[in-house]
N, C-alpha and C. Protein backbone atom coordinates (compact mmCIF):
# COMPACT_ATOMS: atom_id res chain seq x y z
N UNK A 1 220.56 130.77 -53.23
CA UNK A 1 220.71 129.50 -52.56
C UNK A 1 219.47 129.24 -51.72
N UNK A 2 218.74 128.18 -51.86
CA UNK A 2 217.85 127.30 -51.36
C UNK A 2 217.99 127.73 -49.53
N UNK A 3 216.92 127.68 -48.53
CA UNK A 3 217.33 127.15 -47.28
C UNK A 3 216.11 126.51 -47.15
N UNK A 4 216.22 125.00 -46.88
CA UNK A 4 215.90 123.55 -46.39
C UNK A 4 215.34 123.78 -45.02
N UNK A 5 214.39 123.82 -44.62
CA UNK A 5 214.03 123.54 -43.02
C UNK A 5 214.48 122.26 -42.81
N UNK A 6 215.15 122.36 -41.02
CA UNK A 6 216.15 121.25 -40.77
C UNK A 6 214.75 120.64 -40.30
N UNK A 7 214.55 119.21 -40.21
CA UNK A 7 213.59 118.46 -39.47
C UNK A 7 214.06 117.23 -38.82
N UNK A 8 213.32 116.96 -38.23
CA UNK A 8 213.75 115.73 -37.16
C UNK A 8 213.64 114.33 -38.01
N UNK A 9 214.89 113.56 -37.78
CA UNK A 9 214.20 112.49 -38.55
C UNK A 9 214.53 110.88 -37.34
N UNK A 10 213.70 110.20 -37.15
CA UNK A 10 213.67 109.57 -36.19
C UNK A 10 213.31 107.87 -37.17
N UNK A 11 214.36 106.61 -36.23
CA UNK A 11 214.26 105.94 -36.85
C UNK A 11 213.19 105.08 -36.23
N UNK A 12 212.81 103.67 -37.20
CA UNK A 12 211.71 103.23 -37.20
C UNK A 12 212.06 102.14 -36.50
N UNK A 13 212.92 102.19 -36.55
CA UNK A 13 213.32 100.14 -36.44
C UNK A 13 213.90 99.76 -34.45
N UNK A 14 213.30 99.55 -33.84
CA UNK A 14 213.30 99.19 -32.35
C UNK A 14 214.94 98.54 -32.44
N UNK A 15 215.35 97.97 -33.06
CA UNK A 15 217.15 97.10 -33.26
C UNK A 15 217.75 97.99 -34.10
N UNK A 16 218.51 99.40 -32.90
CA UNK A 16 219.54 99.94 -33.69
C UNK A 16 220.59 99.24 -33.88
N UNK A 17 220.82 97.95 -33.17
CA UNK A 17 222.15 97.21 -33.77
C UNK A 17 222.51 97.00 -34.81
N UNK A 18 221.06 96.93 -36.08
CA UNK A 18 221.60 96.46 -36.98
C UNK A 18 222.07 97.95 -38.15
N UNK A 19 222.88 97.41 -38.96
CA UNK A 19 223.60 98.55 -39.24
C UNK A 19 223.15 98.48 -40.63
N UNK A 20 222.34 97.50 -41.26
CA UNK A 20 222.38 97.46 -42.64
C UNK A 20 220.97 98.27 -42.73
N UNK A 21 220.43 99.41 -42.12
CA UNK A 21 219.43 99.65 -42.22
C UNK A 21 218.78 100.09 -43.68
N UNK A 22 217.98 100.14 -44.04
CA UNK A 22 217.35 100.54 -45.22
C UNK A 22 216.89 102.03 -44.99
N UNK A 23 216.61 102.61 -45.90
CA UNK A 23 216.04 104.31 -46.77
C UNK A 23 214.55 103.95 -46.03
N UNK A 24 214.03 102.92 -45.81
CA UNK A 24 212.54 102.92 -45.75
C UNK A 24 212.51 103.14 -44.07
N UNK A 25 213.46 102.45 -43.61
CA UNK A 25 213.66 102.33 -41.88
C UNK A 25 213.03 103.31 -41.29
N UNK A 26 213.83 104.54 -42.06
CA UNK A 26 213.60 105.77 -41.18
C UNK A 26 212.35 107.15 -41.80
N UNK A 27 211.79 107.73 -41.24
CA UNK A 27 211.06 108.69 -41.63
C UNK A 27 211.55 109.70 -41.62
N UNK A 28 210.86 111.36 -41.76
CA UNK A 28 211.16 112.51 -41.70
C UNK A 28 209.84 112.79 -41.21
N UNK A 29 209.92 114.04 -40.43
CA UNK A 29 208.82 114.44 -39.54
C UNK A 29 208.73 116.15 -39.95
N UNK A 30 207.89 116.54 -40.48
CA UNK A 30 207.76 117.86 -39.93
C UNK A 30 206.69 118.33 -38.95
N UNK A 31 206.64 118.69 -38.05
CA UNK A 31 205.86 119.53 -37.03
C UNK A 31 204.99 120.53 -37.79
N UNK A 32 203.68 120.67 -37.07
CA UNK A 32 203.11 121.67 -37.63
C UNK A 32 203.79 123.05 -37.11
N UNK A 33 204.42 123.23 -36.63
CA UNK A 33 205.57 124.36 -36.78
C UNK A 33 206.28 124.55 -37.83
N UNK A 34 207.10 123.37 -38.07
CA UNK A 34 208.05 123.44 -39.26
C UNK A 34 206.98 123.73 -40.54
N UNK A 35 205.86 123.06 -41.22
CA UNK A 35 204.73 123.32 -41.68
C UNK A 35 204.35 124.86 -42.19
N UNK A 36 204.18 125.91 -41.12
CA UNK A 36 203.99 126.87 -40.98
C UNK A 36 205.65 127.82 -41.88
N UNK A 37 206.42 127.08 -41.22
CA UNK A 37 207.68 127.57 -42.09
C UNK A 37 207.80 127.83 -43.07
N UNK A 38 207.27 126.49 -43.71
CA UNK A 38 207.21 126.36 -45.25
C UNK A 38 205.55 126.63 -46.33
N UNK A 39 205.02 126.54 -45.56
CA UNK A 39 203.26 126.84 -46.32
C UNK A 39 203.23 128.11 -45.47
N UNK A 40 202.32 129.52 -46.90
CA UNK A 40 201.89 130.23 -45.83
C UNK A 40 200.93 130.48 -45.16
N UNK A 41 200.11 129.24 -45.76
CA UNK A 41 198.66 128.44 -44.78
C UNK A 41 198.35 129.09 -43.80
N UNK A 42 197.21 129.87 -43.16
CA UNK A 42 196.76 129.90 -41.66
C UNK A 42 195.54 129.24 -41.21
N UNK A 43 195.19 129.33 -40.26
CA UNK A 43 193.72 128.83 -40.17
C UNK A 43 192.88 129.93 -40.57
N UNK A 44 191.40 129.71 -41.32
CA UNK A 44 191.10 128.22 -40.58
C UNK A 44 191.41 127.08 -42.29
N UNK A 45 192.92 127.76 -43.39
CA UNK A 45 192.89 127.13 -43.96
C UNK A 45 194.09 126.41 -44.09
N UNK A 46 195.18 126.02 -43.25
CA UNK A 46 196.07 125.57 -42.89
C UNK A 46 195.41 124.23 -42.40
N UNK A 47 196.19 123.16 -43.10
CA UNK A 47 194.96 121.72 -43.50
C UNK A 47 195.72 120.80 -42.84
N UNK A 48 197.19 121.12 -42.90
CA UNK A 48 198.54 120.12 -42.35
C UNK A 48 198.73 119.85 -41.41
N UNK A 49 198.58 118.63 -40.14
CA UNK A 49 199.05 118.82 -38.68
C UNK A 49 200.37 118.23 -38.88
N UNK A 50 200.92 117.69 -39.90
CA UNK A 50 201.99 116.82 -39.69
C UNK A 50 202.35 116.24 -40.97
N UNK A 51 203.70 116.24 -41.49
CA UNK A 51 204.22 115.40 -42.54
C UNK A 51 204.78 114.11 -41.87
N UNK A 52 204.69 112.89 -42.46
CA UNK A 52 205.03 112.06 -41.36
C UNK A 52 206.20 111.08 -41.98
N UNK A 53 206.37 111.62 -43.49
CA UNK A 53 206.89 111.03 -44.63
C UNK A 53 207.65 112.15 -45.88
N UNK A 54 208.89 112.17 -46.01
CA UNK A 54 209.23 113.20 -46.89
C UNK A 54 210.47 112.28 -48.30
N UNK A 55 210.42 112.49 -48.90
CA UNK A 55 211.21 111.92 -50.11
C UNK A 55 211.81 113.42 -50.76
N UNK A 56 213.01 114.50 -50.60
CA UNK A 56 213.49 115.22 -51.45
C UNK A 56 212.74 115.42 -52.74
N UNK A 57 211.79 116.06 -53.18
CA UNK A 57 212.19 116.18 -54.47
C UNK A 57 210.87 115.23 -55.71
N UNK A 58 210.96 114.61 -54.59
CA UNK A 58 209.27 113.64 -54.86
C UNK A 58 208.21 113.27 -54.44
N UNK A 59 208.30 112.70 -52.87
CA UNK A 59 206.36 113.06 -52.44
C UNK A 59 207.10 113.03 -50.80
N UNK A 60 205.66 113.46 -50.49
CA UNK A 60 205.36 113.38 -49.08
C UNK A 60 203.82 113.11 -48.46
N UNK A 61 203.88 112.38 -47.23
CA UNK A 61 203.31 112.16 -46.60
C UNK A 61 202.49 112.72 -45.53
N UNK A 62 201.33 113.41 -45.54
CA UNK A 62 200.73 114.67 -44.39
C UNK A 62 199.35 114.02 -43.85
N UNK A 63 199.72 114.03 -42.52
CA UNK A 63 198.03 114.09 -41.71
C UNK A 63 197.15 115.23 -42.05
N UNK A 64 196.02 115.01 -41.15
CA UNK A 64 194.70 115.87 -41.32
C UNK A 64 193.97 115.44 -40.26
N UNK A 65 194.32 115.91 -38.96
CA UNK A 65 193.04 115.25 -37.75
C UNK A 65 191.92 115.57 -38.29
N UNK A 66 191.01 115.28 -38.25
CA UNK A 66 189.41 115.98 -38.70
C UNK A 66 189.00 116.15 -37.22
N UNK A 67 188.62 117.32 -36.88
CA UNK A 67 187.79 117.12 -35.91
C UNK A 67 186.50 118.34 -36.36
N UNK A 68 185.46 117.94 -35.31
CA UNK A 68 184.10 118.61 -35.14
C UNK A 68 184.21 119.92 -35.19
N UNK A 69 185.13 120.63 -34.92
CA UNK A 69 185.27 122.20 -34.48
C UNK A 69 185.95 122.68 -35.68
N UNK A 70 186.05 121.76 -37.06
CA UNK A 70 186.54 122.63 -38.20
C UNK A 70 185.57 123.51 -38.13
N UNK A 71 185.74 124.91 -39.09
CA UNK A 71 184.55 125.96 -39.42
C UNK A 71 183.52 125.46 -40.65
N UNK A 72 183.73 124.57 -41.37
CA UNK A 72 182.70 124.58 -42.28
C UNK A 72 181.87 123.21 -42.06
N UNK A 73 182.00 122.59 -40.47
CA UNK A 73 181.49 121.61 -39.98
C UNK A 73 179.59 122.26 -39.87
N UNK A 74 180.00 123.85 -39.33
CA UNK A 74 178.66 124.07 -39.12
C UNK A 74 177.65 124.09 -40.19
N UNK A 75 178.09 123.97 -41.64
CA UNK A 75 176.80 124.12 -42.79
C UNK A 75 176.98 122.66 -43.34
N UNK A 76 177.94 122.12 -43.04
CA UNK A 76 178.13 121.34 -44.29
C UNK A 76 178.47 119.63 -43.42
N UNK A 77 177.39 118.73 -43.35
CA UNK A 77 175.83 119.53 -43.40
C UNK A 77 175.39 119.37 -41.84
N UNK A 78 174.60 120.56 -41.71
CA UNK A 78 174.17 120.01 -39.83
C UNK A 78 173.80 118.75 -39.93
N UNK A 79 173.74 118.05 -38.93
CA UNK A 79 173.38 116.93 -38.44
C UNK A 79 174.19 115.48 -39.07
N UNK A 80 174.74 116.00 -39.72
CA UNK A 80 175.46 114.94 -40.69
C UNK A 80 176.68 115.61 -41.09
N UNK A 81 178.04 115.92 -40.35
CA UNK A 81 178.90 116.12 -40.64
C UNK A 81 179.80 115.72 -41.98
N UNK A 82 180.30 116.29 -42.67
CA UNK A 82 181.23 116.26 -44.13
C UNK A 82 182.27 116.82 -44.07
N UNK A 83 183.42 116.22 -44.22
CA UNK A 83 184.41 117.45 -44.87
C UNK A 83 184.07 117.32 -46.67
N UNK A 84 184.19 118.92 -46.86
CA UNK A 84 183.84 119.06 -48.31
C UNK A 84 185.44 118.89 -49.03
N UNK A 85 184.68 118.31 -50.18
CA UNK A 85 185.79 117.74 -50.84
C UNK A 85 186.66 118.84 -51.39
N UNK A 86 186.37 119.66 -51.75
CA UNK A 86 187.12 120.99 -51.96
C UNK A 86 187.74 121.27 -50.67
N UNK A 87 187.53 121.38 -49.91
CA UNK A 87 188.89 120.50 -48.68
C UNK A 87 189.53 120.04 -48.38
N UNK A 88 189.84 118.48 -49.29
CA UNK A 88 190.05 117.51 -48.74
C UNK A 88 191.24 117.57 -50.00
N UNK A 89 190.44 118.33 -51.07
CA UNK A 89 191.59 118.34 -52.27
C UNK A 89 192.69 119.31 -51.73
N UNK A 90 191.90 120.42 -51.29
CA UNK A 90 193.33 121.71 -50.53
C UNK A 90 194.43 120.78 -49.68
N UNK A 91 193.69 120.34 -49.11
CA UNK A 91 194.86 119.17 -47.96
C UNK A 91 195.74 118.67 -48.72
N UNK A 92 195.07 117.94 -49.66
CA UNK A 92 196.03 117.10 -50.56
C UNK A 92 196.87 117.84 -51.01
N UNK A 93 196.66 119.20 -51.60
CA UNK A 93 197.76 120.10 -52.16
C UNK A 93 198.95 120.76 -51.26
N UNK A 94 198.19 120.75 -50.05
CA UNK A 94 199.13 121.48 -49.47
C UNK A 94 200.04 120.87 -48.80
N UNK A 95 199.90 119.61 -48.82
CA UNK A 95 200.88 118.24 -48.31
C UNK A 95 201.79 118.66 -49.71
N UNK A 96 201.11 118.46 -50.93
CA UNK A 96 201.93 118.55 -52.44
C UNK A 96 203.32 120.36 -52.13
N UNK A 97 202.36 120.86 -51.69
CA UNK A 97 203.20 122.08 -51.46
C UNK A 97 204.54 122.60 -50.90
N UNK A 98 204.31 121.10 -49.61
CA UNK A 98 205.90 121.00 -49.02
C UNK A 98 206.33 119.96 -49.97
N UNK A 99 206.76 119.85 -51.11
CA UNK A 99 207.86 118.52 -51.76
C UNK A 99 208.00 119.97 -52.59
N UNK A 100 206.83 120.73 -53.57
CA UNK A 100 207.73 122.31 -53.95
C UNK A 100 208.10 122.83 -53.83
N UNK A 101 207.60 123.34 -51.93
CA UNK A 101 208.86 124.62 -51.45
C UNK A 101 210.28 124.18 -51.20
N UNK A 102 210.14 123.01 -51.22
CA UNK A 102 211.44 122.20 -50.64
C UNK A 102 212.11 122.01 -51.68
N UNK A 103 211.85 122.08 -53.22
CA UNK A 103 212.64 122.32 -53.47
C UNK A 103 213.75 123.41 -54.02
N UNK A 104 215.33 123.16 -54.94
CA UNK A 104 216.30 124.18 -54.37
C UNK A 104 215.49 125.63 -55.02
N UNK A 105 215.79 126.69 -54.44
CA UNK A 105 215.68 127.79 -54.50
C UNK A 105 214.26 128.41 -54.91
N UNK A 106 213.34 127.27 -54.31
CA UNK A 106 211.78 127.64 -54.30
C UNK A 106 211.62 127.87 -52.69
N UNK A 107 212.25 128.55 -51.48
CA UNK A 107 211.53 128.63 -50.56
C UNK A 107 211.14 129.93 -50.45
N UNK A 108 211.13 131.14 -51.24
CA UNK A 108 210.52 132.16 -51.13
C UNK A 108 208.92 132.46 -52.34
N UNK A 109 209.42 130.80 -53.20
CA UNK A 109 208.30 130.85 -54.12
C UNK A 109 206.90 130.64 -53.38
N UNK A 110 205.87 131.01 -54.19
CA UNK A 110 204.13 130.73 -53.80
C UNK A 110 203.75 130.23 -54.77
N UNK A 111 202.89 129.02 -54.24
CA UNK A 111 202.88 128.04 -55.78
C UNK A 111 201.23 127.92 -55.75
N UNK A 112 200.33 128.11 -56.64
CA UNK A 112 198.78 127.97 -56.61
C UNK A 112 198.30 127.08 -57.63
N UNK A 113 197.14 126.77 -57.42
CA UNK A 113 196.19 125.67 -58.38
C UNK A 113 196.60 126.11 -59.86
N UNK A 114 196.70 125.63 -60.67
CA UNK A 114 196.51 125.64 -62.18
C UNK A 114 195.88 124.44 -62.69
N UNK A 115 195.33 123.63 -61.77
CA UNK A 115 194.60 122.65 -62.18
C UNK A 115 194.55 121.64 -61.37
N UNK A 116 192.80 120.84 -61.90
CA UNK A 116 192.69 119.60 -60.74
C UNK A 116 191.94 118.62 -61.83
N UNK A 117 192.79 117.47 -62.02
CA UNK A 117 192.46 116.90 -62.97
C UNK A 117 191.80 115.27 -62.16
N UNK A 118 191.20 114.74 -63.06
CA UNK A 118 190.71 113.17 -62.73
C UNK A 118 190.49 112.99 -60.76
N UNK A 119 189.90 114.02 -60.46
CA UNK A 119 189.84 113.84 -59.31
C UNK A 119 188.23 113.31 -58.74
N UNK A 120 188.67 112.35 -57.88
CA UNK A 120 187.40 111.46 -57.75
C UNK A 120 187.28 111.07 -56.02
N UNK A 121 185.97 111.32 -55.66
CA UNK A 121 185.92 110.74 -54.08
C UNK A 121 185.15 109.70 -53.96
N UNK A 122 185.67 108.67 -53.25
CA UNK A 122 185.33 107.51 -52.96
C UNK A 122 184.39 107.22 -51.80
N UNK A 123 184.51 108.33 -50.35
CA UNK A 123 183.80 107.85 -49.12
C UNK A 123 183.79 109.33 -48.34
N UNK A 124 182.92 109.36 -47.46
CA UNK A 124 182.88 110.99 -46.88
C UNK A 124 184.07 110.41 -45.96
N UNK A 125 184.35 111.79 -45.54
CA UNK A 125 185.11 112.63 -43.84
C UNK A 125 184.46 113.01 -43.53
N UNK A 126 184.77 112.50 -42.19
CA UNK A 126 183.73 112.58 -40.94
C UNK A 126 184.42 112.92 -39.56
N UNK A 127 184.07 114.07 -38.74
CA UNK A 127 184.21 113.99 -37.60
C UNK A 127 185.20 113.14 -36.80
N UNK A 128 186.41 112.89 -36.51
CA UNK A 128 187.29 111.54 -35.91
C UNK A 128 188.22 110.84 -36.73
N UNK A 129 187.90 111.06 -38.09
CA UNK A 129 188.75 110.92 -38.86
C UNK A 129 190.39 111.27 -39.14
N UNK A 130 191.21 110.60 -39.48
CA UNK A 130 192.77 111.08 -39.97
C UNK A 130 193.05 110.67 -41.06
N UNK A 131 193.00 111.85 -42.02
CA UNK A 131 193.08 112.08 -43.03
C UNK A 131 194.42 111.52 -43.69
N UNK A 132 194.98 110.58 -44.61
CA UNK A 132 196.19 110.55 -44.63
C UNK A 132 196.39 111.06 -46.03
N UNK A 133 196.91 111.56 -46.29
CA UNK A 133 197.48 112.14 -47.87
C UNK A 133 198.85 111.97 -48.49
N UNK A 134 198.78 111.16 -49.53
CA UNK A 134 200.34 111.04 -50.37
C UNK A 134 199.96 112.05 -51.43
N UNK A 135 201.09 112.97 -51.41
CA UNK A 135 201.12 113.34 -52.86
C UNK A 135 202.76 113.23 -53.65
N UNK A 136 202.56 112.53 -54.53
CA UNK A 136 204.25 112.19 -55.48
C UNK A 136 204.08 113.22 -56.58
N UNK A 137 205.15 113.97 -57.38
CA UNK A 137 205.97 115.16 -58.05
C UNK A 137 205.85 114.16 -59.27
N UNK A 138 204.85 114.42 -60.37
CA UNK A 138 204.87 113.68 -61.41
C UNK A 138 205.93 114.19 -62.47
N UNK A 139 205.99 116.04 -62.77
CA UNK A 139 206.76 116.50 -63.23
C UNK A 139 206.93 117.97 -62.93
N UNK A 140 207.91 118.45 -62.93
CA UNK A 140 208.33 120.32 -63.34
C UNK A 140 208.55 120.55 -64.35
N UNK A 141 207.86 121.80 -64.74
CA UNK A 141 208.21 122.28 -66.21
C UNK A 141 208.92 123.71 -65.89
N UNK A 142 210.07 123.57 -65.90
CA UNK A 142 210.73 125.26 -66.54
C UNK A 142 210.51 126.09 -65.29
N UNK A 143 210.53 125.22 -64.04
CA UNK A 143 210.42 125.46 -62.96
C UNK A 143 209.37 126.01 -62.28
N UNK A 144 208.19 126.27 -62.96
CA UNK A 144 207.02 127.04 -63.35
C UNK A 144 206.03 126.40 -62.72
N UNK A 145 205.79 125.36 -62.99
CA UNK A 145 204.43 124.36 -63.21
C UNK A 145 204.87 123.25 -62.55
N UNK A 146 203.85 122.42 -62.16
CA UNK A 146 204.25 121.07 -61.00
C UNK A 146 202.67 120.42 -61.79
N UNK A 147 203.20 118.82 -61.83
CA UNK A 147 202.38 118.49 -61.54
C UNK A 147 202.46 117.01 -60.63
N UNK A 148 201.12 116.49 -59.94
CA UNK A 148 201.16 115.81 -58.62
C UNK A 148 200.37 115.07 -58.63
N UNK A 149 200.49 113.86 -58.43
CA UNK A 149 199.56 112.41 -58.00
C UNK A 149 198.80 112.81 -56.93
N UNK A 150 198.18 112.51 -56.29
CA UNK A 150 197.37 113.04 -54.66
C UNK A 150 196.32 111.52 -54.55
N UNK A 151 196.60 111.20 -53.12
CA UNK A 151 195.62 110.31 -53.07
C UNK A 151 195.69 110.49 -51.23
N UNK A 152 194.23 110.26 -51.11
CA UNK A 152 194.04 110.75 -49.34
C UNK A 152 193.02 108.94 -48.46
N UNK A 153 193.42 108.78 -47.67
CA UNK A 153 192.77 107.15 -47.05
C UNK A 153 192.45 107.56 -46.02
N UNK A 154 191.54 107.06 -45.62
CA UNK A 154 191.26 106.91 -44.37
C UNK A 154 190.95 105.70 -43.73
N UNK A 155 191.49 104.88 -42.98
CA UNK A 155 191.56 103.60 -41.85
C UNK A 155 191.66 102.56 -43.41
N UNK A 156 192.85 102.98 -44.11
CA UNK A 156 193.36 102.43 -45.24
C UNK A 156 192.45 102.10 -46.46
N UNK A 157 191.32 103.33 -46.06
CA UNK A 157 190.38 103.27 -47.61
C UNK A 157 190.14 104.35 -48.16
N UNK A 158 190.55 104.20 -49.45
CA UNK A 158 190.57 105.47 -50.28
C UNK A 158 189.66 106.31 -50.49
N UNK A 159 189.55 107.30 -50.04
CA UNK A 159 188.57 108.62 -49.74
C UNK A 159 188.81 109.48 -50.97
N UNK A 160 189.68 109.90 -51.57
CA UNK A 160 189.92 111.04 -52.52
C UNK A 160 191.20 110.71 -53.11
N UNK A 161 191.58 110.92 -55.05
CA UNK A 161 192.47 110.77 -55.19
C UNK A 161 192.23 111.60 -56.61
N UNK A 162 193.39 112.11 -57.33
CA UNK A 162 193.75 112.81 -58.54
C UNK A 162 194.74 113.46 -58.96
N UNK A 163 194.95 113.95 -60.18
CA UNK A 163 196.00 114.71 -60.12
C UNK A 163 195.90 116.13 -59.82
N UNK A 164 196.64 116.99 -59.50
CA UNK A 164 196.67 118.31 -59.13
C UNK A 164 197.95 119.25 -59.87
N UNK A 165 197.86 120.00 -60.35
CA UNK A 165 198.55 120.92 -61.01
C UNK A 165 199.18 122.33 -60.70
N UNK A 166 200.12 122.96 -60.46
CA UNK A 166 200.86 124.17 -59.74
C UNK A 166 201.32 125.40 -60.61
N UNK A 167 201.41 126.48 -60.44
CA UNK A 167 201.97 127.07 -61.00
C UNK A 167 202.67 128.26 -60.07
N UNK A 168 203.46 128.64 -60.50
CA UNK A 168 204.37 129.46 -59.42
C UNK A 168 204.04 130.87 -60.01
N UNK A 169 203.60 132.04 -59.06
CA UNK A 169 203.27 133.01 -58.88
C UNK A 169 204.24 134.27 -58.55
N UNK A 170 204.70 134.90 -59.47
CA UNK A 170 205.30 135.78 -59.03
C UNK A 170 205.40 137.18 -58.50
């Protein structure tokens, strides 16, 4: 049997009076605590400050503060800060990672790359940046394999997007 980290879910809508609320109203939050629960991510490669958006079973929604004091700020490149896109794709996955552990009777599974397909960057990360990342559950195979939409914005312009591929490790 599956165990679900419980998370906070807080509604959106300022008029709790009204009762006909919608699925969209409300969010799900995980904490970079809860995060840690479920990814076994650390720094300095733990990419997640926050899910801010969860759908069971199909995508979720994860920040990425960028700040100056990441570790690979110092090469890449002095004077001209980057997050490297091989970064920016890990983020994306590991947002993808909580909609797999979550689901049933994958929370002791470890799920790794088996592939990064049509993936394309549009604009650097920079220093001040918040990274936003959707990734949606395109399919499971045989419980084995995942594969995942990923697309990351920043101040609502598309920075990085592709598919990404999983395979569960035993």
């Amino acid at each position: 049997m599956s165990t679900l980290i419980d998370v906070n879910t807080h509604d959106d809508s300022t008029d709790n009076a009204n009762s006909n609320q919608s699925e969209s109203s409300t969010q799900t939050v995980f904490t970079v605590e809860d995060i840690h629960k479920i990814l076994p991510h650390r720094y300095p490669f733990a990419l997640v400050d926050r899910i801010i958006e969860y759908v069971p079973g199909k995508l979720a929604v994860g920040i990425k503060n960028v700040t100056f004091n990441e570790p690979y700020f110092q090469g890449h490149f002095p004077g001209r800060p980057m997050m490297p896109g091989v970064m920016i794709v890990e983020a994306m996955a590991q947002v993808g990672g909580i909609v797999l552990k979550q689901m049933a009777d994958m929370d002791n599974a470890l799920f790794v790359f088996a592939g990064i397909d049509k993936v394309r960057f549009r604009r650097p990360v920079v220093p001040g940046d918040q990274l936003i990342m959707t990734t949606e559950l395109i399919s499971v195979k045989r419980r084995r394999f995942g594969k995942m939409q990923a697309r990351a914005v920043v101040d609502d312009q598309r920075v990085a997007e592709g598919e990404l591929m999983f395979s569960l490790v035993e």
